[in-house]
N, C-alpha and C. Protein backbone atom coordinates (compact mmCIF):
# COMPACT_ATOMS: atom_id res chain seq x y z
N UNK A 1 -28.41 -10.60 28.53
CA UNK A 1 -29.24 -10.41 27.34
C UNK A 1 -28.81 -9.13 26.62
N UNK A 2 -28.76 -9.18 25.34
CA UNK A 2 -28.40 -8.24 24.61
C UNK A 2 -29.36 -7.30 24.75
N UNK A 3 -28.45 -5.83 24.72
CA UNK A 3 -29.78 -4.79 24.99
C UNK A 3 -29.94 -4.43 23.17
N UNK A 4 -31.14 -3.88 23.19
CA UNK A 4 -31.83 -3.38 22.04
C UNK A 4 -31.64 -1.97 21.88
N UNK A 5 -31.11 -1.23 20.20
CA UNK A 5 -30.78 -0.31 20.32
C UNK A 5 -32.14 0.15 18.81
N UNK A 6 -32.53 1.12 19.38
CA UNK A 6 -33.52 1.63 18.57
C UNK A 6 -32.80 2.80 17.82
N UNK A 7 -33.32 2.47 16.06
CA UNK A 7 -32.81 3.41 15.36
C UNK A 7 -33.84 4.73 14.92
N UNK A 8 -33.22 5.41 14.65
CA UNK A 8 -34.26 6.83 14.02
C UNK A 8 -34.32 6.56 12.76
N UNK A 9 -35.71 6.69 11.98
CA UNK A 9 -35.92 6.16 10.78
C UNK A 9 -35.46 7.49 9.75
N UNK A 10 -34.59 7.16 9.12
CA UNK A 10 -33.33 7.70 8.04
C UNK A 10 -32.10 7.78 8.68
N UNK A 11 -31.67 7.37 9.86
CA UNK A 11 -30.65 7.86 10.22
C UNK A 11 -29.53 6.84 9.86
N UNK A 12 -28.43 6.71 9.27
CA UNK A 12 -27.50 5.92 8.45
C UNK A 12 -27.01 5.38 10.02
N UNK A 13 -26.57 4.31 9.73
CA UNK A 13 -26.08 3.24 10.54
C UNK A 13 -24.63 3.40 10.55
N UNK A 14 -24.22 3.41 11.87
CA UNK A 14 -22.89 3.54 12.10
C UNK A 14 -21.73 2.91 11.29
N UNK A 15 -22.51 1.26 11.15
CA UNK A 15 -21.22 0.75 10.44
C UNK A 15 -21.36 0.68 8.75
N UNK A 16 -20.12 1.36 8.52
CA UNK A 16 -20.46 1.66 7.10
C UNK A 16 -19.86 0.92 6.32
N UNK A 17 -19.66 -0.51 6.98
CA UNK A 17 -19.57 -1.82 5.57
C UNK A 17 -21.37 -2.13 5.34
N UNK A 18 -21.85 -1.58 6.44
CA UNK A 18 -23.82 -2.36 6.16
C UNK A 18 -24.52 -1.23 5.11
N UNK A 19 -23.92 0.30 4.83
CA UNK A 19 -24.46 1.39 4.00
C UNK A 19 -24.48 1.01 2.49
N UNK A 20 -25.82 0.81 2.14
CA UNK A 20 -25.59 0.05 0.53
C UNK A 20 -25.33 1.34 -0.51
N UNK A 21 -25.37 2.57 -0.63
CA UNK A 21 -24.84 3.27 -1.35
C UNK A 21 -23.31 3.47 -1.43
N UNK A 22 -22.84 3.55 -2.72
CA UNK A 22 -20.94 3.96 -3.16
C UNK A 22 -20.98 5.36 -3.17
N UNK A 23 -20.27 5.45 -2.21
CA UNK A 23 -19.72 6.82 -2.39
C UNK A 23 -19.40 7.31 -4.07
N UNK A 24 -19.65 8.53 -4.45
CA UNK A 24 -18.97 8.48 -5.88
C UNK A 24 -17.76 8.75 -6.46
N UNK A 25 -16.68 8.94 -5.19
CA UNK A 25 -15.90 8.84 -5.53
C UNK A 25 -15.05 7.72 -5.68
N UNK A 26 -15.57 6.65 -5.10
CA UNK A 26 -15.15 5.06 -5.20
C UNK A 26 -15.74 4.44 -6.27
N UNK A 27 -17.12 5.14 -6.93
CA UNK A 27 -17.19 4.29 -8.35
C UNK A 27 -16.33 5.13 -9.24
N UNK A 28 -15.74 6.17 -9.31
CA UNK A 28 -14.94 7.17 -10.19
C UNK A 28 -13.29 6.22 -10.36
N UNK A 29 -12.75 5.83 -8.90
CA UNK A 29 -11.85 5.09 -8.93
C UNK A 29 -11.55 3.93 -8.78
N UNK A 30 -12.73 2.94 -9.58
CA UNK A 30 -13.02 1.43 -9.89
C UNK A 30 -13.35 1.69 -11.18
N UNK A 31 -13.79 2.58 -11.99
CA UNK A 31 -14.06 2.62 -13.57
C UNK A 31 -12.96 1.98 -14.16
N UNK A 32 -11.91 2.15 -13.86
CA UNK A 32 -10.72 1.21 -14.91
C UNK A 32 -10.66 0.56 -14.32
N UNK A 33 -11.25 -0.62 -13.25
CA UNK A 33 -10.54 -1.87 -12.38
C UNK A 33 -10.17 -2.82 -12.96
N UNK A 34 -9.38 -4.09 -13.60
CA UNK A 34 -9.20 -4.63 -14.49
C UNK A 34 -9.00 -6.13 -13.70
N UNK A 35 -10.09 -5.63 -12.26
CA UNK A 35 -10.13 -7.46 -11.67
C UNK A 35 -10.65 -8.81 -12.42
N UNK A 36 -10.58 -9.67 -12.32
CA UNK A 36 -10.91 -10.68 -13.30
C UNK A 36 -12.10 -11.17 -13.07
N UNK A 37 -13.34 -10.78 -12.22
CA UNK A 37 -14.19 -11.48 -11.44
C UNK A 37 -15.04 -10.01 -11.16
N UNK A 38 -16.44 -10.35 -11.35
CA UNK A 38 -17.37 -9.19 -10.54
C UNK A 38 -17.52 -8.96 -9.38
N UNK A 39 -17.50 -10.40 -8.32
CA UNK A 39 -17.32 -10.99 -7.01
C UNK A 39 -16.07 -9.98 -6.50
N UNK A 40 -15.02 -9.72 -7.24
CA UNK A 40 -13.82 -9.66 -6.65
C UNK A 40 -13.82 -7.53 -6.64
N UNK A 41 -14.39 -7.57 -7.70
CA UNK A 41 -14.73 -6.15 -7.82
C UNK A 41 -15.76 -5.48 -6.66
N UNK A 42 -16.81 -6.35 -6.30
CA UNK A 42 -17.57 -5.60 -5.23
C UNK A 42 -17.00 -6.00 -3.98
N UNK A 43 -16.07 -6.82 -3.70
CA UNK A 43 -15.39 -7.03 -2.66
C UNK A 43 -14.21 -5.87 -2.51
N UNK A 44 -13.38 -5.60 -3.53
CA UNK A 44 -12.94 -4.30 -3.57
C UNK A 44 -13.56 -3.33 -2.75
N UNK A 45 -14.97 -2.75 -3.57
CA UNK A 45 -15.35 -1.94 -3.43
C UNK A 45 -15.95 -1.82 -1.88
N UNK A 46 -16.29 -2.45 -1.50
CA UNK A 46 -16.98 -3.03 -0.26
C UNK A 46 -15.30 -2.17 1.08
N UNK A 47 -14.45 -2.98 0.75
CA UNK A 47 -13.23 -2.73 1.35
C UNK A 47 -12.81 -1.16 1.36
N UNK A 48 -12.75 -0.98 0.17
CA UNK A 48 -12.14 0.75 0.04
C UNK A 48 -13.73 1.51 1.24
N UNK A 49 -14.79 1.04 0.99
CA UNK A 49 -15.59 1.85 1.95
C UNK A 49 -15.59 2.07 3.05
N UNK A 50 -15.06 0.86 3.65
CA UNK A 50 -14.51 0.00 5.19
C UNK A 50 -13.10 0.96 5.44
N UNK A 51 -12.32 0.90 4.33
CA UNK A 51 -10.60 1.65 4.96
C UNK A 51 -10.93 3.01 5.08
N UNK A 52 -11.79 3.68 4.28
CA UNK A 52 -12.02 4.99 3.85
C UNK A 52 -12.82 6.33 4.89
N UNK A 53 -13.36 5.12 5.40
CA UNK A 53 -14.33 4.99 6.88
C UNK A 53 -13.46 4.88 8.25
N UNK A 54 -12.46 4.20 8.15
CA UNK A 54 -11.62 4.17 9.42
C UNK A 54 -10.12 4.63 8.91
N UNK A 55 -10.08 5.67 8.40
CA UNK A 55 -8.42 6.13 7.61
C UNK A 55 -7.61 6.34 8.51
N UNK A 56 -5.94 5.12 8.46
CA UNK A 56 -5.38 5.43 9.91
C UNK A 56 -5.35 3.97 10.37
N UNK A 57 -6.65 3.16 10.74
CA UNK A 57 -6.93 1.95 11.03
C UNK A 57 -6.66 0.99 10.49
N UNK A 58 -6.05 -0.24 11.46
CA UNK A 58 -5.93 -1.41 10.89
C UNK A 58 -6.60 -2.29 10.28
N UNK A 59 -6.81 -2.77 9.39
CA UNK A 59 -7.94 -3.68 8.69
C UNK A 59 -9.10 -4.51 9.30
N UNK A 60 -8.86 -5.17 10.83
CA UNK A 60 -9.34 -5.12 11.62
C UNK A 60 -10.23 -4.33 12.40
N UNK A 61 -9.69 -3.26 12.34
CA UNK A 61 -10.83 -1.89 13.15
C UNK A 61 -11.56 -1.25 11.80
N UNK A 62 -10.90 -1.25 10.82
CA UNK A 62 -11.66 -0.53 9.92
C UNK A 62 -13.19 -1.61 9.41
N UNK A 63 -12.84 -3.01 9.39
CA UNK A 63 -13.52 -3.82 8.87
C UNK A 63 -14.53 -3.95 10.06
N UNK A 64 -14.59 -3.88 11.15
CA UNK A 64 -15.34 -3.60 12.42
C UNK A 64 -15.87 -4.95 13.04
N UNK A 65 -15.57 -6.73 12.17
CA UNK A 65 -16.12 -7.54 12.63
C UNK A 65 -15.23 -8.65 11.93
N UNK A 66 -15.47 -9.53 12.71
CA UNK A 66 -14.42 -10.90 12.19
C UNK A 66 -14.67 -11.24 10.56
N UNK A 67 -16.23 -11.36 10.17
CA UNK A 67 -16.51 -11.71 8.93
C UNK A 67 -16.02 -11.28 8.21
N UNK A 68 -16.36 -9.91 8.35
CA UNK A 68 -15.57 -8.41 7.17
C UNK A 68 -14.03 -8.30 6.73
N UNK A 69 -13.04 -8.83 8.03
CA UNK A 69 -11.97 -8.91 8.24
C UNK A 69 -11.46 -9.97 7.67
N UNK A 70 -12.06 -11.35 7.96
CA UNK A 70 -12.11 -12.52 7.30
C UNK A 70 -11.55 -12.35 5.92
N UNK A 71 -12.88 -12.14 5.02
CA UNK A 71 -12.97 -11.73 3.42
C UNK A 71 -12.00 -10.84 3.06
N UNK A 72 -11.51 -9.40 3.94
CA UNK A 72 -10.74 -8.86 3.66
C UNK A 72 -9.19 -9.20 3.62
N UNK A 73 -9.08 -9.91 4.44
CA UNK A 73 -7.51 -10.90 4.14
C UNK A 73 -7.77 -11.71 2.85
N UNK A 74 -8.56 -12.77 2.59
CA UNK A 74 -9.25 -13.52 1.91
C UNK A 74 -8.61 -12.63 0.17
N UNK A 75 -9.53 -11.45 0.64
CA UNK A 75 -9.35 -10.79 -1.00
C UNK A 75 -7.81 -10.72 -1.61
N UNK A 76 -7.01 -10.30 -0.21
CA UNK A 76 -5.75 -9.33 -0.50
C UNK A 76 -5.08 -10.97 -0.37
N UNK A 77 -5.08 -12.36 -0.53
CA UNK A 77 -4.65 -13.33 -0.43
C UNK A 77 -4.72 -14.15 -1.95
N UNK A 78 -5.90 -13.57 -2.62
CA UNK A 78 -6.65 -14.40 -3.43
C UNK A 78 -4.78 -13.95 -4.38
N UNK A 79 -4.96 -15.13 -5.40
CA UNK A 79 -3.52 -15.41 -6.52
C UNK A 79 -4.34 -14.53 -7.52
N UNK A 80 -5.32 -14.17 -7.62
CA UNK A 80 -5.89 -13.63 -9.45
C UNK A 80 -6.06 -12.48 -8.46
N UNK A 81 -5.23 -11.62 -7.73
CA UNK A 81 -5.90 -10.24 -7.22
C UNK A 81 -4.00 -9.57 -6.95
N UNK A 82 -3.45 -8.59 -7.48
CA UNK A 82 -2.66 -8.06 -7.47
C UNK A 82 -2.46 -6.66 -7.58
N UNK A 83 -1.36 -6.31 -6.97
CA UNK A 83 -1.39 -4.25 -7.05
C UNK A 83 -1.56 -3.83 -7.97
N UNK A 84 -1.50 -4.69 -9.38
CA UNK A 84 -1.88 -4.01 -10.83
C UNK A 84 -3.45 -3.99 -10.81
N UNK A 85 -3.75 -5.03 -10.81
CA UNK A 85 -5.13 -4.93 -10.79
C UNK A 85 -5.91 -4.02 -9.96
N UNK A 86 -5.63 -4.13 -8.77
CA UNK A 86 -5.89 -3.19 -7.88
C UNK A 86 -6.01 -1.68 -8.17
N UNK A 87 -5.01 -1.02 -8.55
CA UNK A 87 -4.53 -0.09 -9.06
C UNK A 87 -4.74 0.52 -10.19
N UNK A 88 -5.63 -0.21 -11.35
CA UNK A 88 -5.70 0.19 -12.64
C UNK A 88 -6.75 1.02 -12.88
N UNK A 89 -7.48 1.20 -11.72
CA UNK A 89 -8.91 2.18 -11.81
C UNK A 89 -8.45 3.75 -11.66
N UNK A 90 -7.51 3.55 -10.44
CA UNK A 90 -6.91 4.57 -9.86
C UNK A 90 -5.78 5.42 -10.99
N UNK A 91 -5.18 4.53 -11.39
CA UNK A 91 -4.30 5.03 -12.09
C UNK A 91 -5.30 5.74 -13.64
N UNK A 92 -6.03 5.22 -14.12
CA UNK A 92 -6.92 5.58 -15.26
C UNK A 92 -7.31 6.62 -14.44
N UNK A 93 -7.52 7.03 -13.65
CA UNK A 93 -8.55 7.87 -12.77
C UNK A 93 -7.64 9.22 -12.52
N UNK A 94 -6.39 9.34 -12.23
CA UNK A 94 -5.60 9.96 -12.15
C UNK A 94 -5.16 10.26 -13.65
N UNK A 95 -4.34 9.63 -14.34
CA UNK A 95 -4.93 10.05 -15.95
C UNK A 95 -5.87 11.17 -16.72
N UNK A 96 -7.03 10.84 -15.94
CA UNK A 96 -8.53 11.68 -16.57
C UNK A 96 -8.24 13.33 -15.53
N UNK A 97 -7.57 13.32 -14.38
CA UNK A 97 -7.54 14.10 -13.41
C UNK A 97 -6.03 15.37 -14.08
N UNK A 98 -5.06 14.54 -14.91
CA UNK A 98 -3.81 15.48 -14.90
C UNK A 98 -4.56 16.10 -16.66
N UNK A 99 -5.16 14.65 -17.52
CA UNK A 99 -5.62 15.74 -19.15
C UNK A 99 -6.69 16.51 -18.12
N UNK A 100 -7.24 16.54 -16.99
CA UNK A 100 -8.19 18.05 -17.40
C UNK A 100 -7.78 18.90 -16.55
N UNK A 101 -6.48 18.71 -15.90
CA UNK A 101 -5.61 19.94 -15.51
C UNK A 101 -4.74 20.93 -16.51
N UNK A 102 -4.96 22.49 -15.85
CA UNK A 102 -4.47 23.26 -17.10
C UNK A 102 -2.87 23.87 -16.28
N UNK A 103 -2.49 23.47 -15.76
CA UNK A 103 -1.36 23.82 -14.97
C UNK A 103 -0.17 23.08 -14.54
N UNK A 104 0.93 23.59 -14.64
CA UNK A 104 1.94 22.27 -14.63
C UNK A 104 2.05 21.21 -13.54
N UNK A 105 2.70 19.97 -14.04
CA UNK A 105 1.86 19.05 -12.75
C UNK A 105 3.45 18.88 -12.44
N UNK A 106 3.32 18.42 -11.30
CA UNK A 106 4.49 17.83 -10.14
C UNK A 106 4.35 16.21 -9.96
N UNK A 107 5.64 15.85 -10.28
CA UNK A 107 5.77 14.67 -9.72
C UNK A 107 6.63 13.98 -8.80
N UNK A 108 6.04 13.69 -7.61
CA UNK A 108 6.86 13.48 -6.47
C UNK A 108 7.55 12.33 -6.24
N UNK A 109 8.45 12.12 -6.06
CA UNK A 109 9.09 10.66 -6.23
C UNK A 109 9.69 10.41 -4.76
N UNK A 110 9.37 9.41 -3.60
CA UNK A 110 9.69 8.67 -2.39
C UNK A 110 9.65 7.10 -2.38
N UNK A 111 10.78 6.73 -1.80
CA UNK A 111 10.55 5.24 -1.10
C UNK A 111 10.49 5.24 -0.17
N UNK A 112 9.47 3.97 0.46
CA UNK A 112 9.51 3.54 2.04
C UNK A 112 9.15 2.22 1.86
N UNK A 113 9.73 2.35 3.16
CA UNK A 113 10.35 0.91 3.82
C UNK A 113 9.42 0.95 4.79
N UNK A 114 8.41 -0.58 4.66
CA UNK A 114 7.47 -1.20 5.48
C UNK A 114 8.04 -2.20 6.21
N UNK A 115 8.95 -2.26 7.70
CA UNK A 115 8.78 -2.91 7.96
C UNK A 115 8.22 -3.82 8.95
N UNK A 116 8.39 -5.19 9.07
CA UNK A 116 7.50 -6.60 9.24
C UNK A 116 8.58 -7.07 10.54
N UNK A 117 7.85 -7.37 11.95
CA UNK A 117 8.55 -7.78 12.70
C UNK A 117 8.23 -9.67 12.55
N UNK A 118 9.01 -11.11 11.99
CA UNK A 118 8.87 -12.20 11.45
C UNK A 118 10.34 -12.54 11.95
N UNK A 119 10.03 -14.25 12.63
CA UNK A 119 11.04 -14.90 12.50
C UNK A 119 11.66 -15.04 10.64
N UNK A 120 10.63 -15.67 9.91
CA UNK A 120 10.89 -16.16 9.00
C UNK A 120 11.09 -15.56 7.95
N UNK A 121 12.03 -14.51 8.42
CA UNK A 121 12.19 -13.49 6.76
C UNK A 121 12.40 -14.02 5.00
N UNK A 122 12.51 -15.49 5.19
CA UNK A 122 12.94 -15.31 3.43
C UNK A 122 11.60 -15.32 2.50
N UNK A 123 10.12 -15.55 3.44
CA UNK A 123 9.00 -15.41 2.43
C UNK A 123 8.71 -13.17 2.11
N UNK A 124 9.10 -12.65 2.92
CA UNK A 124 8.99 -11.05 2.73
C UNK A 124 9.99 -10.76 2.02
N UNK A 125 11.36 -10.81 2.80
CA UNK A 125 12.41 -10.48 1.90
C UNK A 125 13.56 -9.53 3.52
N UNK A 126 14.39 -8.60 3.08
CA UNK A 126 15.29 -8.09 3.85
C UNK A 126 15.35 -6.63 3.37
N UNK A 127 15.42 -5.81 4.42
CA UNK A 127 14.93 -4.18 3.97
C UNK A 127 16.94 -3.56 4.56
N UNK A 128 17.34 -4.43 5.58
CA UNK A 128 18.65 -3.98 5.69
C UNK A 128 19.44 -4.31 7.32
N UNK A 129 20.62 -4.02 7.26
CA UNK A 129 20.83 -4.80 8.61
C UNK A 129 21.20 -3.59 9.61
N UNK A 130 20.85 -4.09 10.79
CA UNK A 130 20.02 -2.93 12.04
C UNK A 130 21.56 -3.29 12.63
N UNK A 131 21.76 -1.98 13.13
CA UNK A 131 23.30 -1.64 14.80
C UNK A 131 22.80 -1.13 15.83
N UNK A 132 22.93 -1.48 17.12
CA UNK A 132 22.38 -1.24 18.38
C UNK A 132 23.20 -1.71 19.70
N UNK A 133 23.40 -0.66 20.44
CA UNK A 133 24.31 -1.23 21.80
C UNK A 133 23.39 -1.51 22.33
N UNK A 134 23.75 -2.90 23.53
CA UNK A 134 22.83 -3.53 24.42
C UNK A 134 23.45 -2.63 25.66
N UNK A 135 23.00 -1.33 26.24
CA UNK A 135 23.68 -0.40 27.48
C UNK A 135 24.10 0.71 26.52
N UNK A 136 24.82 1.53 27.33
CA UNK A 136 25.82 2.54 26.79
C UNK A 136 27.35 2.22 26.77
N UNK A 137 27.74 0.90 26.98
CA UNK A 137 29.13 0.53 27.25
C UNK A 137 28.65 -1.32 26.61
N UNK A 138 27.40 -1.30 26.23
CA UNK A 138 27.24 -3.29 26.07
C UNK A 138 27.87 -3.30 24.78
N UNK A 139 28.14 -4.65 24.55
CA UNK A 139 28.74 -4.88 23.00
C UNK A 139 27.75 -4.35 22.26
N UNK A 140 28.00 -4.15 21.07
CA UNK A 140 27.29 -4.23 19.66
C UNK A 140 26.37 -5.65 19.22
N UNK A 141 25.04 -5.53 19.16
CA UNK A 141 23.76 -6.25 18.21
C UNK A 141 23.80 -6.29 16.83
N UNK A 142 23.54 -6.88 16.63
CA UNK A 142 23.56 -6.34 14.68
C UNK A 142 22.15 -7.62 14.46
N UNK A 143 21.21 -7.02 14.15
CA UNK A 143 20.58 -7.47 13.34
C UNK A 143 19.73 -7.57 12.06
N UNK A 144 19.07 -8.46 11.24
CA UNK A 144 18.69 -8.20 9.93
C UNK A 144 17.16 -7.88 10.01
N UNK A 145 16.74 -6.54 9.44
CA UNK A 145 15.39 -6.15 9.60
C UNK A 145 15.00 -6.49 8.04
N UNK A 146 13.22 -7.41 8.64
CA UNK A 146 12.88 -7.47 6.87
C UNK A 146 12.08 -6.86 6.92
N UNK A 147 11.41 -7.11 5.45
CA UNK A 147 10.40 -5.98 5.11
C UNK A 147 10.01 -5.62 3.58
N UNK A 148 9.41 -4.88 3.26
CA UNK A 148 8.74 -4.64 1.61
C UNK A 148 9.63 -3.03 1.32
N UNK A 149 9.78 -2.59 0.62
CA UNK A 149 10.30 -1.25 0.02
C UNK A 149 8.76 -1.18 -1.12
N UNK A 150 8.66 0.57 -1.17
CA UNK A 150 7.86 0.79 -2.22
C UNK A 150 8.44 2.22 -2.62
N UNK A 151 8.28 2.45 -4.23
CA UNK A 151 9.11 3.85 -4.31
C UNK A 151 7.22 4.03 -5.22
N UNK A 152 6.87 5.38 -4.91
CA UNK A 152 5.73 5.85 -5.41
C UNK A 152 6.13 7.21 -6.20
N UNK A 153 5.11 7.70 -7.13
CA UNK A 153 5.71 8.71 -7.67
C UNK A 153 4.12 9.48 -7.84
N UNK A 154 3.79 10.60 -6.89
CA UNK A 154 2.59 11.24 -6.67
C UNK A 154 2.32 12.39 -7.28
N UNK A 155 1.66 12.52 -7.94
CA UNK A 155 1.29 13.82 -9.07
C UNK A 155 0.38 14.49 -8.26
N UNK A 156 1.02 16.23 -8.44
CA UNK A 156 0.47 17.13 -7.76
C UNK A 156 0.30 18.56 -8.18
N UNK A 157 -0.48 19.18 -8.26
CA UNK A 157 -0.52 20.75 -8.62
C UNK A 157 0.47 21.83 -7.87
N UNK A 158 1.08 22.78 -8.23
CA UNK A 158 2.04 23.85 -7.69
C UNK A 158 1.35 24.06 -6.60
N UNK A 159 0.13 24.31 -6.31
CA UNK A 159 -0.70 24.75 -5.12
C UNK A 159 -0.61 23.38 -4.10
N UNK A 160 -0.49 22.05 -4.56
CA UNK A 160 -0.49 20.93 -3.14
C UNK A 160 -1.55 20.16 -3.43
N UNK A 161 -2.24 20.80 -4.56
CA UNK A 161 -3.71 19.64 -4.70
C UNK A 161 -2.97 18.11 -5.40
N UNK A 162 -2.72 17.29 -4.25
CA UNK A 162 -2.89 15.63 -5.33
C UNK A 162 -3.97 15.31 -6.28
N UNK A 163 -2.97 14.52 -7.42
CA UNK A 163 -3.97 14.45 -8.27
C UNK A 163 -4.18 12.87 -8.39
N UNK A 164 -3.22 11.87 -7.47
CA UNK A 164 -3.24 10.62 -7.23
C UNK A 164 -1.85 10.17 -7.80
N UNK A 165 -1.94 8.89 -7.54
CA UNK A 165 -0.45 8.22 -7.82
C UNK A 165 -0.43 7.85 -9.69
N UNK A 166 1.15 8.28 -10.09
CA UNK A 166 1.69 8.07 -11.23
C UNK A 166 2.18 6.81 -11.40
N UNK A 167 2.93 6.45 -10.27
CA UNK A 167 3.15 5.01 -10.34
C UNK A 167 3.46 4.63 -8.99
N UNK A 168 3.55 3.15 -9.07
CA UNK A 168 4.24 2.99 -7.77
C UNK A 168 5.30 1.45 -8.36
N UNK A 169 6.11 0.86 -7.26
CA UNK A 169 6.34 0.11 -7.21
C UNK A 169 6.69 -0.59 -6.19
N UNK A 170 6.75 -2.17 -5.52
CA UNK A 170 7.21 -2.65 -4.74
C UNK A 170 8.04 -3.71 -4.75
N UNK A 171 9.50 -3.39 -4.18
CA UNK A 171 9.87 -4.95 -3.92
C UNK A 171 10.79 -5.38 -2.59
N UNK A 172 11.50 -6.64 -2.56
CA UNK A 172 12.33 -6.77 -1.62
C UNK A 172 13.31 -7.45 -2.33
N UNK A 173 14.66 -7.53 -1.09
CA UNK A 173 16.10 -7.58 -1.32
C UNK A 173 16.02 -9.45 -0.69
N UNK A 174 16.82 -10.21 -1.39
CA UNK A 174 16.88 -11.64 -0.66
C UNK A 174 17.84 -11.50 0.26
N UNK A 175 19.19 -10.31 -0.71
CA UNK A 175 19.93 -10.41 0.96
C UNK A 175 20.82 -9.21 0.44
N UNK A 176 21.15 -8.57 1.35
CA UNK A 176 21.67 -7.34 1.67
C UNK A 176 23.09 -6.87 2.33
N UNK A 177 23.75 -6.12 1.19
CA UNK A 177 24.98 -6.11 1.49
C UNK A 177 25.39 -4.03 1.54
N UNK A 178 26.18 -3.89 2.74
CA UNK A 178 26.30 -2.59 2.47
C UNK A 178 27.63 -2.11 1.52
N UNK A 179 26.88 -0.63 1.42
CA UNK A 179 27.43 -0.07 0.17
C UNK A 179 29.60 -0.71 0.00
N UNK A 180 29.99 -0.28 1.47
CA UNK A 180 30.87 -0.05 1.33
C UNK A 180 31.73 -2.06 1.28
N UNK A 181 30.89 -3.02 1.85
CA UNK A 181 30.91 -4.32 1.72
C UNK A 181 31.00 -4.54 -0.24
N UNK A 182 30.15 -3.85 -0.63
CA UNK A 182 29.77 -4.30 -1.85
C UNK A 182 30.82 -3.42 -2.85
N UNK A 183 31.62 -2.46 -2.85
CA UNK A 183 32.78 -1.42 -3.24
C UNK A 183 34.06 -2.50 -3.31
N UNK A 184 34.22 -3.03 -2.50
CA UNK A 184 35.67 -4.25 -2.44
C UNK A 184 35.07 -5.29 -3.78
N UNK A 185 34.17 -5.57 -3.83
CA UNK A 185 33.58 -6.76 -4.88
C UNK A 185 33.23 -6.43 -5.88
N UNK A 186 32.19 -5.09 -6.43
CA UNK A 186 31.75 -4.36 -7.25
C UNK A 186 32.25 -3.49 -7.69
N UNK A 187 32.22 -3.10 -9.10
CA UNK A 187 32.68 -1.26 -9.38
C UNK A 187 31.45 -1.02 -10.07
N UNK A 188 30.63 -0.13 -9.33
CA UNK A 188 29.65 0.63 -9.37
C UNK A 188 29.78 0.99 -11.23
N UNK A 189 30.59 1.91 -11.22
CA UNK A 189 30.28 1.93 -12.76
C UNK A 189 30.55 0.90 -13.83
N UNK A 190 30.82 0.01 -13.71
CA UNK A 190 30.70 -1.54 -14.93
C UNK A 190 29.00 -1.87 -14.80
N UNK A 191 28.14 -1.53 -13.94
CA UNK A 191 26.99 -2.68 -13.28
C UNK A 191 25.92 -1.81 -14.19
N UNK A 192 25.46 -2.29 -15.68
CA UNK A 192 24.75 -1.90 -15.96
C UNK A 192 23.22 -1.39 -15.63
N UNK A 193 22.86 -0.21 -15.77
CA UNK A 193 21.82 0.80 -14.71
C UNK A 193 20.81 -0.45 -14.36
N UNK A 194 20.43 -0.93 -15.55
CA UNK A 194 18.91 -2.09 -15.64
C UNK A 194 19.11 -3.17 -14.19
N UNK A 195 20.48 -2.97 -13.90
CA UNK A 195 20.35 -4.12 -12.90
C UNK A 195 20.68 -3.34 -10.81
N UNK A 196 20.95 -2.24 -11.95
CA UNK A 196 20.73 -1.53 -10.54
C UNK A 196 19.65 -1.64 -9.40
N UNK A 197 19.30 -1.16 -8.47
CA UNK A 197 17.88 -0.97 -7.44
C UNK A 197 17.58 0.58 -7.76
N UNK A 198 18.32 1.17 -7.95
CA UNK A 198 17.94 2.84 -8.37
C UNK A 198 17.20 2.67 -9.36
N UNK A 199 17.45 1.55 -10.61
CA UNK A 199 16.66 1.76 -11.27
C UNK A 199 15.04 1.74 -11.44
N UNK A 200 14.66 0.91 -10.51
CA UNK A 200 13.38 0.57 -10.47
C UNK A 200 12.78 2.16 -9.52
């Protein structure tokens, strides 16, 4: 039999997908959300409280129960829900954060590479191909690691204060050739920049 846990009357409840107040800094960075659906907006919001609450944690631990977890794949699955959309509160939000800064801003520019351990790499994509001895004397492995790339570009004050993301972007490679593979076939300078990967 389930034991009974008695609460202290005001005392907030551990799990903080059940806390019906928004933090205010999560309605500050949903003001520009540009989801297509109200449903889809408090499901957002619902989520950022859940990750924000377990920072670090897998969607699973942060979401604390199958249901929560459920919906939360559910959302990040739905076809009318994308990183633009996602992102457009934040980015307006960051916007309002650099006009009422009086000091020069920094912008940090990194890519990383997420990757996805999958038989079936051609729905992710290919991040690059892996070298590894099997021993210290075994032949050579070579295999193809996939995965997502994202290059972000993070605005920041001289002092270290973030002021949130400038942009980001994500993509993947269908197939992957190294530099010096691609030098015998290519001349780097004919390959107009637009079609470069630097460029993005």
């Amino acid at each position: 039999m389930p034991q009974r846990v008695e609460r202290i009357p005001g005392e907030e409840h551990p799990d903080s997908s059940l806390n019906t107040k928004t933090p205010e800094w999560i309605e500050q960075e949903m003001a520009g959300c540009s989801l297509p659906d109200q449903r889809l907006c408090q499901r957002l919001q619902q989520l950022l409280q859940q990750l924000s609450s377990g920072l670090g944690e897998s969607i699973p631990f942060a979401c604390q129960d199958w249901a929560h977890t459920k919906a939360a794949y559910r959302f990040l699955s739905n076809s009318r829900v994308n990183e633009g959309a996602i992102l457009a509160g934040h980015f307006a939000s960051t916007r309002n954060r650099l006009a009422a800064s009086n000091s020069p801003i920094l912008i940090l520019h990194d890519t990383t590479e997420f990757t996805l351990a999958r038989k079936d790499r051609a729905p992710v994509g290919i991040l690059h191909k892996s070298f590894r001895r099997k021993g210290k004397k075994g032949r050579p492995l070579h295999s193809v690691v996939c995965g997502i790339l994202m290059h972000s570009r993070l605005a920041v004050t001289p002092d270290g204060l973030p002021l949130g993301l400038a942009a980001i972007k994500f993509w993947n490679r269908k197939k992957f050739k190294g530099t010096n593979a691609l030098k015998r076939k290519v001349n780097p300078t004919r390959v107009p920049i637009e079609e470069k990967e630097s460029f993005r």
